[in-house]
PDB file of N, CA and C in Angstrom:
ATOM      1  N   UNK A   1      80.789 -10.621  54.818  1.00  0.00           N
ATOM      2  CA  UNK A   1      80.026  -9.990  55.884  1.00  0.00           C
ATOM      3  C   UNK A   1      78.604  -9.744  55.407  1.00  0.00           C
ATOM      4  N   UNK A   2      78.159 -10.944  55.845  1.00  0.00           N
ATOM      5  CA  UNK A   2      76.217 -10.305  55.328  1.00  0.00           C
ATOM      6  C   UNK A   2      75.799 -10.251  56.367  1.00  0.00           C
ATOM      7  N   UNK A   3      74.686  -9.079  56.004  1.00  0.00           N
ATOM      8  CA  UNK A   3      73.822  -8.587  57.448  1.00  0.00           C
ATOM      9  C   UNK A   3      73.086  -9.329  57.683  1.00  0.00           C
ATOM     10  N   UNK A   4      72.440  -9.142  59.450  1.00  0.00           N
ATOM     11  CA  UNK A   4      71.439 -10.054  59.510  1.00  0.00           C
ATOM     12  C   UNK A   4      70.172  -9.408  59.552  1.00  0.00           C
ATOM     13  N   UNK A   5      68.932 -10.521  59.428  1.00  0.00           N
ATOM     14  CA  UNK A   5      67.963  -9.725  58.787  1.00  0.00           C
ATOM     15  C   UNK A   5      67.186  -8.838  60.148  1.00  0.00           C
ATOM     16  N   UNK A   6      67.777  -8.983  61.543  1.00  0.00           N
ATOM     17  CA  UNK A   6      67.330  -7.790  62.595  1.00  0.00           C
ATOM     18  C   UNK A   6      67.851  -6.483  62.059  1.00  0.00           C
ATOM     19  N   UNK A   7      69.281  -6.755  61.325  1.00  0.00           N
ATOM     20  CA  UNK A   7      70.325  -4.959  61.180  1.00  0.00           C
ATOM     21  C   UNK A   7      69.240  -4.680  59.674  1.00  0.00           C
ATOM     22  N   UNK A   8      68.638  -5.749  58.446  1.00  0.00           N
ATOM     23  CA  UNK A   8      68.492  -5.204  57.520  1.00  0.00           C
ATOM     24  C   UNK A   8      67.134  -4.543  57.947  1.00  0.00           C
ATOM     25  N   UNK A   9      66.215  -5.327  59.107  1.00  0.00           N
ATOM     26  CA  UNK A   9      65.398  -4.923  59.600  1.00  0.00           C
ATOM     27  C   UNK A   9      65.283  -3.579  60.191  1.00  0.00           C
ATOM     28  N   UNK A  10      65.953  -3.241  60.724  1.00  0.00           N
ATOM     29  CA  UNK A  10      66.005  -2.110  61.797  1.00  0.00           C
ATOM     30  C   UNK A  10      66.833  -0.429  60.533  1.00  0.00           C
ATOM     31  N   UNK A  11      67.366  -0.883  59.758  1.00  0.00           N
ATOM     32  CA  UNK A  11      67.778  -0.320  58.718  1.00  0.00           C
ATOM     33  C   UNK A  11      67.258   0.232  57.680  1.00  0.00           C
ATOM     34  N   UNK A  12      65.650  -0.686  57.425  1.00  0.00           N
ATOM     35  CA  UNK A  12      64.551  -0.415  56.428  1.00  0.00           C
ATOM     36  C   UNK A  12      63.471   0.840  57.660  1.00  0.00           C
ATOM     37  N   UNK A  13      63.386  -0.272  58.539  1.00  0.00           N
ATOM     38  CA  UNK A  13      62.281   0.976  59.817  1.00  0.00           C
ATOM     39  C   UNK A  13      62.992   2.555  60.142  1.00  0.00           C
ATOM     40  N   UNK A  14      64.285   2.639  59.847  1.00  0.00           N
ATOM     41  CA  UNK A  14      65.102   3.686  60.167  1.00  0.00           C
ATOM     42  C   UNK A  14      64.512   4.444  58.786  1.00  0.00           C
ATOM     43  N   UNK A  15      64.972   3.933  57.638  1.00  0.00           N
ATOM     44  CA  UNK A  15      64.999   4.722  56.444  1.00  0.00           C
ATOM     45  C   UNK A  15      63.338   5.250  55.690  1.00  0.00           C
ATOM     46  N   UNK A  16      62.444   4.281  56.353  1.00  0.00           N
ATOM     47  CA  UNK A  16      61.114   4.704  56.176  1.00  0.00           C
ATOM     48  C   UNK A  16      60.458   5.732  57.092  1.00  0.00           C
ATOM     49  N   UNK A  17      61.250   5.905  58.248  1.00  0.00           N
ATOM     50  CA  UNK A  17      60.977   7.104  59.099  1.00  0.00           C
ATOM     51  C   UNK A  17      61.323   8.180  58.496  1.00  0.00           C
ATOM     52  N   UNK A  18      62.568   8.336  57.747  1.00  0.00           N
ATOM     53  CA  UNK A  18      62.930   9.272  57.610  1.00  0.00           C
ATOM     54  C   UNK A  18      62.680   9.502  55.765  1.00  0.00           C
ATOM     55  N   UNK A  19      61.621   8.509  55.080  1.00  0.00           N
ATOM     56  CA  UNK A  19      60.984   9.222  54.148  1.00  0.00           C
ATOM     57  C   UNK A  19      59.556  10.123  54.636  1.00  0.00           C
ATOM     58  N   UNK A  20      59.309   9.649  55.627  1.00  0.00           N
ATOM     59  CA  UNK A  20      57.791   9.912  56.127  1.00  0.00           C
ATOM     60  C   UNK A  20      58.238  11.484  56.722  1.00  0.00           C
ATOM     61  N   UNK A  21      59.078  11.537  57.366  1.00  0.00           N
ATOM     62  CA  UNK A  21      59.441  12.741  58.383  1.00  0.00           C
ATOM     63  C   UNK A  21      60.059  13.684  57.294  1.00  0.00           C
ATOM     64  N   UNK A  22      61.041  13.794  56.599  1.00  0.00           N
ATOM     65  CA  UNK A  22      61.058  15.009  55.412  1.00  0.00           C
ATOM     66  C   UNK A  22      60.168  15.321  54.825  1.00  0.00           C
ATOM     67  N   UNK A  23      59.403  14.403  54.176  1.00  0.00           N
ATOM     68  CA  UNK A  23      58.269  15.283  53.680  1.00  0.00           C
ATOM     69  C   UNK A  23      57.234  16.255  54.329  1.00  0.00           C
ATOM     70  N   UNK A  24      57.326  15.577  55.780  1.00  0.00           N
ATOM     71  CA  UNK A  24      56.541  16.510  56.406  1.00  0.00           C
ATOM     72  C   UNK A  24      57.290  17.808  56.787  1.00  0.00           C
ATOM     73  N   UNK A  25      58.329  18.201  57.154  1.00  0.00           N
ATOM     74  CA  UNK A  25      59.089  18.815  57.478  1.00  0.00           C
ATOM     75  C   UNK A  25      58.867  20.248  56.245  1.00  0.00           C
ATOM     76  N   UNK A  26      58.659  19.623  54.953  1.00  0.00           N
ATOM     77  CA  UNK A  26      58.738  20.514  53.860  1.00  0.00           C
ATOM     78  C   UNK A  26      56.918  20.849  53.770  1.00  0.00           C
ATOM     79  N   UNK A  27      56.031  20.134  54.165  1.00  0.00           N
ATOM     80  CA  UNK A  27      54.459  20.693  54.549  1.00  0.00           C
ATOM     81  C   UNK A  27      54.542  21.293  55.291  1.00  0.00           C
ATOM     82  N   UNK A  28      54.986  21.272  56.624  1.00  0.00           N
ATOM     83  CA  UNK A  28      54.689  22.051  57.887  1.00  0.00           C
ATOM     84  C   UNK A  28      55.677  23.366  57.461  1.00  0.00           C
ATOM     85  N   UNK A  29      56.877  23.310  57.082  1.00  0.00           N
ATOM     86  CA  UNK A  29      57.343  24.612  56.549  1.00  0.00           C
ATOM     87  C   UNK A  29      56.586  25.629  55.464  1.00  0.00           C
ATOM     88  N   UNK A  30      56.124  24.588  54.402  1.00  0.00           N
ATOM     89  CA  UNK A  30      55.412  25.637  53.643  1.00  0.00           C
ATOM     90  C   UNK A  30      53.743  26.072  54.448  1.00  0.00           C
ATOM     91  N   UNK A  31      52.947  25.203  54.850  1.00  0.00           N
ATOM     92  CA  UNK A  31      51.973  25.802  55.796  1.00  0.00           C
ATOM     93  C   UNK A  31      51.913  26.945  56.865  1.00  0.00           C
ATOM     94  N   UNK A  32      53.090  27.181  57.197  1.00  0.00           N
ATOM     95  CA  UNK A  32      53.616  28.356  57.748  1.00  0.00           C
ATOM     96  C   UNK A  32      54.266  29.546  57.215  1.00  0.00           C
ATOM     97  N   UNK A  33      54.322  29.490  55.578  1.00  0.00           N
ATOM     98  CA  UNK A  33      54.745  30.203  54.950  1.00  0.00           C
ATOM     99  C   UNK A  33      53.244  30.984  54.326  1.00  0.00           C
ATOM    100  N   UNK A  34      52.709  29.497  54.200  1.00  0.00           N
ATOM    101  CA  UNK A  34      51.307  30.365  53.506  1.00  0.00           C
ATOM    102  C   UNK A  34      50.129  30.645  54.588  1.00  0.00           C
ATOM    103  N   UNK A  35      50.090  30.582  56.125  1.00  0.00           N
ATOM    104  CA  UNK A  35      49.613  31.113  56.679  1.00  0.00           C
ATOM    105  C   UNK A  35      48.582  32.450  56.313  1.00  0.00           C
ATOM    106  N   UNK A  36      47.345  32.911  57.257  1.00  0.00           N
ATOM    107  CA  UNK A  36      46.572  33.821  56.459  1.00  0.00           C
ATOM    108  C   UNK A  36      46.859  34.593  57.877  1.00  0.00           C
ATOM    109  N   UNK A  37      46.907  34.262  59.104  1.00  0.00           N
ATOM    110  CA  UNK A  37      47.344  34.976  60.357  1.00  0.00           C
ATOM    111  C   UNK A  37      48.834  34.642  61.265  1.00  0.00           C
ATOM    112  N   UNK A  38      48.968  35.375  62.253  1.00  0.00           N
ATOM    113  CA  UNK A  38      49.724  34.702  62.852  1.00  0.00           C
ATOM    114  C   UNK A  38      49.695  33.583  63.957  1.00  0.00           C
ATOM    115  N   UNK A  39      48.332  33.467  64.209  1.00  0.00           N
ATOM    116  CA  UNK A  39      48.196  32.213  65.347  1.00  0.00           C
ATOM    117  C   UNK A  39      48.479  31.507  64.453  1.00  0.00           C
ATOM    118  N   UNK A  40      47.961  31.142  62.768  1.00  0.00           N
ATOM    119  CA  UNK A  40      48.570  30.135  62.173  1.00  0.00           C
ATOM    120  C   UNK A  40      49.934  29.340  61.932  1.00  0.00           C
ATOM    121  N   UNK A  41      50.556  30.521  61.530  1.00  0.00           N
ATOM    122  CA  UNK A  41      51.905  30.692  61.429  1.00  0.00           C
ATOM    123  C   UNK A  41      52.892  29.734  62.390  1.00  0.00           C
ATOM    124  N   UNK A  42      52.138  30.190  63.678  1.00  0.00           N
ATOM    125  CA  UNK A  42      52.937  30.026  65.142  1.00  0.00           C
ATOM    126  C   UNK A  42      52.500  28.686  65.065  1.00  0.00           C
ATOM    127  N   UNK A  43      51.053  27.790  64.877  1.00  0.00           N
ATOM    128  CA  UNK A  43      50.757  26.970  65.125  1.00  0.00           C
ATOM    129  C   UNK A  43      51.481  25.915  64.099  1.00  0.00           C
ATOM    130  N   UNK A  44      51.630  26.297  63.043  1.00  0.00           N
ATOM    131  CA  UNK A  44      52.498  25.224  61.994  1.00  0.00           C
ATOM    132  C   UNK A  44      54.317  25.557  62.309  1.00  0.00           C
ATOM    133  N   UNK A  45      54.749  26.579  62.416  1.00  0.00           N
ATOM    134  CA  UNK A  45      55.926  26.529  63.836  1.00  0.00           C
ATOM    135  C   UNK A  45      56.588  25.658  64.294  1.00  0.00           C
ATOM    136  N   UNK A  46      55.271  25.865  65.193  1.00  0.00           N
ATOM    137  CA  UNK A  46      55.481  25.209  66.654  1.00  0.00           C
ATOM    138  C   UNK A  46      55.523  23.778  66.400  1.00  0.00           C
ATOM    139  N   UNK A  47      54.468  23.140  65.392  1.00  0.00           N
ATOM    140  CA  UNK A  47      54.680  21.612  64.930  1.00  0.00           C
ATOM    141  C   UNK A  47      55.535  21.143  64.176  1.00  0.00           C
ATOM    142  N   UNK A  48      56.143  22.198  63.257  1.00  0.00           N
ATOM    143  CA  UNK A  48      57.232  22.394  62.605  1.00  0.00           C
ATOM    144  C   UNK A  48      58.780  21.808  63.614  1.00  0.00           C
ATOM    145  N   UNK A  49      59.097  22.740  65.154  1.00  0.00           N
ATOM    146  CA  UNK A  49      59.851  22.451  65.919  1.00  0.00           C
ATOM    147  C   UNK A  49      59.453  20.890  66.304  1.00  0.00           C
ATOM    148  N   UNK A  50      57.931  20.288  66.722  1.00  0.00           N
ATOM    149  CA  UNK A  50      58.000  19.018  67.368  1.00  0.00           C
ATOM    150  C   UNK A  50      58.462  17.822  66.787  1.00  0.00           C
ATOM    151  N   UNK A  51      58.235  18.241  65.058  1.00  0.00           N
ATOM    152  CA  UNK A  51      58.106  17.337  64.127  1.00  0.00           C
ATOM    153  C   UNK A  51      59.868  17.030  63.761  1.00  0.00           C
ATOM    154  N   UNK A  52      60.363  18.148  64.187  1.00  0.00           N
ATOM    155  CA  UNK A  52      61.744  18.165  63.388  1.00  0.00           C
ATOM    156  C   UNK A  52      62.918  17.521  64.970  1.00  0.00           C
ATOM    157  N   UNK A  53      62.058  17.906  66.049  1.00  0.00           N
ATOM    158  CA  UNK A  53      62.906  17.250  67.018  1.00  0.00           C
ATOM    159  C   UNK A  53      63.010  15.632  67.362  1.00  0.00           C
ATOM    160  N   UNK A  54      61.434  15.645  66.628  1.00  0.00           N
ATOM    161  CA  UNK A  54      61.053  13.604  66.837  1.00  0.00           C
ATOM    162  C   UNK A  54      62.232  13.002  66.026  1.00  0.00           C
ATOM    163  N   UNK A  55      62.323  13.913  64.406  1.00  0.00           N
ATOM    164  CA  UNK A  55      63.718  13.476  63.431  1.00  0.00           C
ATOM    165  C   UNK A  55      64.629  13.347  63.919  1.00  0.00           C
ATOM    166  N   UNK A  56      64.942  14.195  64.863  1.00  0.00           N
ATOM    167  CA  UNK A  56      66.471  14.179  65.348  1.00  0.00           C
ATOM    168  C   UNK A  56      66.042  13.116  66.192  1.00  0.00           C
ATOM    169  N   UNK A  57      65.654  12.906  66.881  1.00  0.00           N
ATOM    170  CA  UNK A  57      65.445  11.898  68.335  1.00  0.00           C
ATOM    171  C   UNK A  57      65.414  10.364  66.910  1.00  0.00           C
ATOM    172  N   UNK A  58      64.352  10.291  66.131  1.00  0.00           N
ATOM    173  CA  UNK A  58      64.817   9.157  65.336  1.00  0.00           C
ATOM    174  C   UNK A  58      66.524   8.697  64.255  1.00  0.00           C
ATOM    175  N   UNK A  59      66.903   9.657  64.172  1.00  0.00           N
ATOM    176  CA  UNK A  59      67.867   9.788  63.399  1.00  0.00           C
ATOM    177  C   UNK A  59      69.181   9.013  64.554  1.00  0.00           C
ATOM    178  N   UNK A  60      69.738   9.401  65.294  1.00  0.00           N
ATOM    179  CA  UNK A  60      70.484   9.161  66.425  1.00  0.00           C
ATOM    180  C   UNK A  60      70.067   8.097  67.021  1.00  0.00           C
ATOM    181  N   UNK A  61      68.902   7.923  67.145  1.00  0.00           N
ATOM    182  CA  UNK A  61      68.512   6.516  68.081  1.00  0.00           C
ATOM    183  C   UNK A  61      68.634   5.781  66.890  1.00  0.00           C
ATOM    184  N   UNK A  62      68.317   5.552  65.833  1.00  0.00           N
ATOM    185  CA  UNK A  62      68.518   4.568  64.854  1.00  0.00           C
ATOM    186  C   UNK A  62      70.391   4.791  64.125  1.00  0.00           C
ATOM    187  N   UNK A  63      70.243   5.433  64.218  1.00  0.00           N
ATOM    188  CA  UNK A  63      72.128   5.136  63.822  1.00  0.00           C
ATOM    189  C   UNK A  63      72.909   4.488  65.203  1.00  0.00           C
ATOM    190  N   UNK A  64      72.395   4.413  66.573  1.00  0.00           N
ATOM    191  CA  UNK A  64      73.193   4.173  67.332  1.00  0.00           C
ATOM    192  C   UNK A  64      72.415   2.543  67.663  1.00  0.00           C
ATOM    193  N   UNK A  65      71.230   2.477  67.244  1.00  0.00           N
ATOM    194  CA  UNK A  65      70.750   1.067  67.302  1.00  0.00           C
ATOM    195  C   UNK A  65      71.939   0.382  66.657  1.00  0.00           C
ATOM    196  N   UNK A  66      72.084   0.647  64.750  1.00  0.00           N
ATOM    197  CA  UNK A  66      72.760   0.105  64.090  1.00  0.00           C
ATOM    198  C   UNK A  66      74.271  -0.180  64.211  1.00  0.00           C
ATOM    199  N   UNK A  67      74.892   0.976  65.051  1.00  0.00           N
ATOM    200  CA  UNK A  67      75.838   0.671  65.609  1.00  0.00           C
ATOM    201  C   UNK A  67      76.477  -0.527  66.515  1.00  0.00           C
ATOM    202  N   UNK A  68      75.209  -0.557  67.382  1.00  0.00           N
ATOM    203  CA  UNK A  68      75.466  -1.535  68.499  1.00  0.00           C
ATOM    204  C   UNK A  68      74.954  -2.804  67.619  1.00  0.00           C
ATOM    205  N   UNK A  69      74.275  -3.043  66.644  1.00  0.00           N
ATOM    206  CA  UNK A  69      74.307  -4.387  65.735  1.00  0.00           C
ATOM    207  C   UNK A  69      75.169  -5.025  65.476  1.00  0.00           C
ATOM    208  N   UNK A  70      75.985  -3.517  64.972  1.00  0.00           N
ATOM    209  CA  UNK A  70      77.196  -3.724  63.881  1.00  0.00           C
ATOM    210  C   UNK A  70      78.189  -4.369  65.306  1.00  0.00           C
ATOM    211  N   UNK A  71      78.718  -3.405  65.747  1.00  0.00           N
ATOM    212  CA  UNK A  71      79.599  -3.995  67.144  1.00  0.00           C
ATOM    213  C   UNK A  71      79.407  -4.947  67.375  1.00  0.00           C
ATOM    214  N   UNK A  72      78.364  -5.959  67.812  1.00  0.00           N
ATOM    215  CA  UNK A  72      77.738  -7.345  68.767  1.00  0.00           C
ATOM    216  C   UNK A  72      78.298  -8.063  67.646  1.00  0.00           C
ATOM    217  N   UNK A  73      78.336  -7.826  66.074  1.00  0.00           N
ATOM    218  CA  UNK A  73      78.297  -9.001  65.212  1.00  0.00           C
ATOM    219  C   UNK A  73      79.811  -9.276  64.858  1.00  0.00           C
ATOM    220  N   UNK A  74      80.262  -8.149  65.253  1.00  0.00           N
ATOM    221  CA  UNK A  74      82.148  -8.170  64.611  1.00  0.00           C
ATOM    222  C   UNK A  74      82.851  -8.960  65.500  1.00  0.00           C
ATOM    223  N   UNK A  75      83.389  -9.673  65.190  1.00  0.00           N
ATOM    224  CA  UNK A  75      84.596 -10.648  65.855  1.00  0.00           C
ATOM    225  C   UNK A  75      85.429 -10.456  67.045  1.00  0.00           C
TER     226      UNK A  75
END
């Protein structure tokens, strides 16, 4: 069973999202830790929530891409 290079494709774009998106996840958390007010605070937050919902929205859409790869290719 070797993959094809759309699943190894779509498998590398999945896993580079989600080096790019933790790290930010751990900036926007500490930027809100070291805040000097609270509009700051709220404002790294609040991007904190957008940033971490895009993850989830990538995480699920790319495991269920790979899914339906995997399915189409099995016998």
């Amino acid at each position: 069973m070797s993959k094809t290079g759309i699943e190894k494709s779509a498998k590398l774009f999945w896993l580079v999202g989600c080096c790019i998106w933790v790290p930010m996840i751990l900036v926007l958390w500490w930027h809100g830790y070291e805040a000097q007010t609270a509009a700051q605070a709220s404002l790294s937050i609040t991007r904190l929530g957008v940033v971490s919902g895009i993850g989830v929205i990538w995480s699920v859409v790319g495991a269920a891409w790979l899914a339906k790869l995997r399915k189409t290719r099995s016998p």
